[in-house]
Protein backbone atom coordinates (compact mmCIF):
# COMPACT_ATOMS: atom_id res chain seq x y z
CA UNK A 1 79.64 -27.40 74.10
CA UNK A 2 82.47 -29.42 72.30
CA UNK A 3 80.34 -31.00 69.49
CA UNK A 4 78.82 -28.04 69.07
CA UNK A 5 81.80 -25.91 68.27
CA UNK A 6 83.18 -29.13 65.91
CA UNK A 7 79.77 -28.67 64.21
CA UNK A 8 79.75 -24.96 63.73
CA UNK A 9 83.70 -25.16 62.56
CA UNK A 10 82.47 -28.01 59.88
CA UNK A 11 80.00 -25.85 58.56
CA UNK A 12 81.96 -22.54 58.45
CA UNK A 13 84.80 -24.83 56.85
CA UNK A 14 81.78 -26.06 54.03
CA UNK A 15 80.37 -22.45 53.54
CA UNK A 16 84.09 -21.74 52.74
CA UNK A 17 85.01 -24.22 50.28
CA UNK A 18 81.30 -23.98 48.61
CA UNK A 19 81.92 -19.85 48.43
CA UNK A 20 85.62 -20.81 46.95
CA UNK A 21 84.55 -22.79 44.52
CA UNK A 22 81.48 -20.71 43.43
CA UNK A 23 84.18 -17.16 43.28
CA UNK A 24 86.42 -19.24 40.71
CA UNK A 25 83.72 -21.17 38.65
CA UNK A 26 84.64 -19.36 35.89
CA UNK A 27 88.17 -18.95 35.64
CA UNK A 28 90.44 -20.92 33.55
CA UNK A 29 94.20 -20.53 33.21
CA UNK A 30 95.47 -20.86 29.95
CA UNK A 31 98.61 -21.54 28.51
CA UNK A 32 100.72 -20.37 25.78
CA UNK A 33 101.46 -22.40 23.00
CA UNK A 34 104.16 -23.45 20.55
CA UNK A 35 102.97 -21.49 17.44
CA UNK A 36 102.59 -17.70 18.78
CA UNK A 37 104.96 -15.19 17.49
CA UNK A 38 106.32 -11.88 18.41
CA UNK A 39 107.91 -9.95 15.44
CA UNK A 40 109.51 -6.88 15.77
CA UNK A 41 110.07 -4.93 12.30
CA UNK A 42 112.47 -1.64 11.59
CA UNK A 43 114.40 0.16 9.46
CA UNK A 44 118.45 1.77 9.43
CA UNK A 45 119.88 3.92 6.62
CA UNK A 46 120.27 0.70 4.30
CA UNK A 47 117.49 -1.39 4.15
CA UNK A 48 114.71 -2.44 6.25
CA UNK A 49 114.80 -5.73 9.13
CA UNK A 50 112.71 -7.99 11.42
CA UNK A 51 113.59 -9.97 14.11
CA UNK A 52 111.51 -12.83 15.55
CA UNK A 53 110.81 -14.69 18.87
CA UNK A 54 109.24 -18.08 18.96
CA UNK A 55 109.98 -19.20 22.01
CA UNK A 56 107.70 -17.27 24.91
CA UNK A 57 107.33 -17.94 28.37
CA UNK A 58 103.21 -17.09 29.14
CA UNK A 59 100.17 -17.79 30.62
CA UNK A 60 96.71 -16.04 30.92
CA UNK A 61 94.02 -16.49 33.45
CA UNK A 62 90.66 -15.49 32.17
CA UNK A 63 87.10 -15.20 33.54
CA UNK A 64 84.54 -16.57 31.48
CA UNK A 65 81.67 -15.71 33.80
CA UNK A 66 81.46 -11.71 32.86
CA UNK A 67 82.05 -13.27 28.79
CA UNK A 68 85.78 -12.71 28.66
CA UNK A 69 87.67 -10.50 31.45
CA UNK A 70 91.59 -11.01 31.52
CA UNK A 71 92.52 -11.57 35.77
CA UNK A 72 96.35 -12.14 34.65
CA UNK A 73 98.86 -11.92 32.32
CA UNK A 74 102.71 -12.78 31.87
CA UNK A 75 104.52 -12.41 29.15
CA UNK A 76 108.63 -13.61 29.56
CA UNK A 77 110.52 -13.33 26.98
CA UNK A 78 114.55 -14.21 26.80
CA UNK A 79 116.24 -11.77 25.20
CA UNK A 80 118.88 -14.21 23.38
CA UNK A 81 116.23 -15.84 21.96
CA UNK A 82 115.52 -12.39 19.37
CA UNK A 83 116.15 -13.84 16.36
CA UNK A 84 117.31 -12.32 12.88
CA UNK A 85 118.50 -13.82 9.42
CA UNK A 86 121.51 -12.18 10.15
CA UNK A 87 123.98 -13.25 12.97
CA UNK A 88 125.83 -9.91 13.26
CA UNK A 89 123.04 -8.54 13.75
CA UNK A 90 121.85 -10.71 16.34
CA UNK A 91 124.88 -9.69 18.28
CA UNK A 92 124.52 -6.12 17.68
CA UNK A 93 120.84 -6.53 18.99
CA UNK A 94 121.44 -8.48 22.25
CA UNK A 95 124.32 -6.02 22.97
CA UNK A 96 121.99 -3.15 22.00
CA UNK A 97 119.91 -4.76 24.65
CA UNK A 98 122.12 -5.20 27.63
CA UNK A 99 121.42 -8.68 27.33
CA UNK A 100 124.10 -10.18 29.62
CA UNK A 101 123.09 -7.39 32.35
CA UNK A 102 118.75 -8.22 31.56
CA UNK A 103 118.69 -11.29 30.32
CA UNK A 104 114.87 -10.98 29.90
CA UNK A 105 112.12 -8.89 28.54
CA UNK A 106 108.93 -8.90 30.56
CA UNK A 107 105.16 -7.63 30.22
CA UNK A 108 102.79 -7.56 33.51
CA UNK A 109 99.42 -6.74 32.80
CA UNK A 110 97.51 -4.59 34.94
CA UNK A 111 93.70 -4.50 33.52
CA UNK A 112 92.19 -4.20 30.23
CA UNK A 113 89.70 -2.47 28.62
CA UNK A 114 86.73 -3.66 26.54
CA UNK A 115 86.17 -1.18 23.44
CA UNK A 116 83.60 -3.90 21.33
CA UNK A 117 82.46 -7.62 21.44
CA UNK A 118 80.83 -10.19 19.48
CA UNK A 119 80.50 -14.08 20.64
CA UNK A 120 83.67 -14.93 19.49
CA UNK A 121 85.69 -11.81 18.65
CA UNK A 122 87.08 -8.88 21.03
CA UNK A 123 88.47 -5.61 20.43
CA UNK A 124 90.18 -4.33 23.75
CA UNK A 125 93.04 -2.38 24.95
CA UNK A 126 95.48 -4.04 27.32
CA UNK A 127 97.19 -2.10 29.94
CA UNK A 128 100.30 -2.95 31.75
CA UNK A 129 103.94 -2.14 32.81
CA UNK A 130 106.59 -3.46 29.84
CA UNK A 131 110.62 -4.19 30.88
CA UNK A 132 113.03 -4.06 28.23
CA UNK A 133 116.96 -3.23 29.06
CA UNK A 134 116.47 -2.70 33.07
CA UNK A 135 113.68 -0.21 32.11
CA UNK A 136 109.85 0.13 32.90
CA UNK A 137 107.04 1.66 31.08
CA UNK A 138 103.89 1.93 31.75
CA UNK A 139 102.30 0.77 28.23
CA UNK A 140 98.66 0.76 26.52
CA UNK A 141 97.95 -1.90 23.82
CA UNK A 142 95.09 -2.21 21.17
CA UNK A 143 94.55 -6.09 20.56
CA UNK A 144 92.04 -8.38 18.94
CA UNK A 145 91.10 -11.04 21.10
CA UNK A 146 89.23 -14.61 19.35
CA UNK A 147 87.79 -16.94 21.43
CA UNK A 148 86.56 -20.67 20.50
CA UNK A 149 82.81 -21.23 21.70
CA UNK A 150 83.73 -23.05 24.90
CA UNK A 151 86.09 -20.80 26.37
CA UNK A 152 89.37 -23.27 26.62
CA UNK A 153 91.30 -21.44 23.59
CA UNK A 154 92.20 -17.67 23.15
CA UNK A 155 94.28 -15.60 20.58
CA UNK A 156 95.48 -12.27 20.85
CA UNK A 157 96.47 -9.74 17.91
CA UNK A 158 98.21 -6.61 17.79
CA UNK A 159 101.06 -4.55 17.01
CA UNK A 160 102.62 -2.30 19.84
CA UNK A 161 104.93 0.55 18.38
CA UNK A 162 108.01 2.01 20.45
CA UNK A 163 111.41 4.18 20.47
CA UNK A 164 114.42 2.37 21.39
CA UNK A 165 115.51 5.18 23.44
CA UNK A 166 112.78 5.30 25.62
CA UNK A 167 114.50 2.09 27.43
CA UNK A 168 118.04 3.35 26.96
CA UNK A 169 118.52 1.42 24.31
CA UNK A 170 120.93 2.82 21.93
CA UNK A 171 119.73 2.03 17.93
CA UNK A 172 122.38 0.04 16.91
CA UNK A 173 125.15 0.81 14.11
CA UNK A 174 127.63 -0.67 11.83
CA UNK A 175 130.46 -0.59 9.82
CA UNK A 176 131.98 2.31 11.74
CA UNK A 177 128.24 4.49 12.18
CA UNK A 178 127.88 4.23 8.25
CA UNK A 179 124.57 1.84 8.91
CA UNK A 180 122.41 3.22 11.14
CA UNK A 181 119.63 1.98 12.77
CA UNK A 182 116.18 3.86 13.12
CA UNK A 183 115.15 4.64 16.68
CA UNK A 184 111.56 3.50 15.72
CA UNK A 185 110.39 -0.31 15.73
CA UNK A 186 106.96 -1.48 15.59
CA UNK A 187 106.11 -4.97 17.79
CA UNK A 188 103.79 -7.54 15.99
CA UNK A 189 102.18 -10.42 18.07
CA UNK A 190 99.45 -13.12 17.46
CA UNK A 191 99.87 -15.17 21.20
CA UNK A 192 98.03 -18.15 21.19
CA UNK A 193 96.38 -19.42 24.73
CA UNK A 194 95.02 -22.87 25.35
CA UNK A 195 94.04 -24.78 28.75
């Protein structure tokens, strides 16, 4: 009776591991890399602006087995790190921000849509819930995907547009409210994912 229960354990333990290993065959976590960009482009009453992050904390698990179906993604970005050409700006931006109070921004994804395909290029719609200032929205993105033949290397393409004041952010101003910024800004990303 004992070897027989150490031999039925054994093979529930291998029809386990085999049904494991078969469920994740094709998914492959991939990583983001050095050269993505996020730029985020506006205007105020004086002349036009764009600020730029290059440093992004994100990763992407796909599943090649059903062609190219996103399980996860995490986009972390630190807020300090939004860049301008212009420092006072910079500090109107993160304060604009709350950046002391949220030091980050953060996307979750939640699933994705597939509108067309082709063997290496995909049109889809992301959907997820994006953090800025303290603040969550449920968000819908339109994105190009391009994947290399084998599967190991991903890019994704968009442009997101949003209203400051949406996240209880506040457009910032300067010299005394006589530069205004407009509540409107328009996200641009090309994220680059590699195993």
């Amino acid at each position: 009776m004992k070897n027989e229960l150490i031999l039925l354990l054994t093979f529930l333990n291998i029809c386990t591991n085999v049904f494991c290993q078969h469920k994740n065959v094709g998914l492959k976590k991939l990583k983001i890399q050095p050269d993505s960009k996020f730029l985020i482009q506006g205007t105020s009453s004086l002349h036009d602006w764009e600020s730029t992050i290059r440093i992004i904390d994100a990763n992407i698990l796909i599943d090649t087995s059903e062609f190219f179906q996103i399980k996860v993604l995490k986009i972390k970005i630190k807020t300090l790190d939004l860049k301008s050409k212009k420092r006072h700006m910079d500090k109107l931006t993160h304060k604009a921000l709350k950046a002391k109070m949220h030091p980050y921004i953060n996307f979750l994804f939640t699933h994705c849509k597939i509108i067309s395909k082709t063997d290496t290029l995909i049109n889809l719609k992301i959907f997820g819930n994006l953090n800025i200032a303290g603040i969550t929205k449920n968000i819908s993105v339109s994105a190009t995907g391009v994947v290399n033949k084998i599967k190991t290397a991903i890019s994704l393409q968009g442009s997101y547009p949003l209203k400051m004041t949406d996240y209880n952010v506040i457009p910032p101003t300067a010299l005394f409210n006589t530069i205004k910024t407009r509540n409107e800004v328009l996200i641009n990303f090309d994220l680059i994912f590699q195993q």
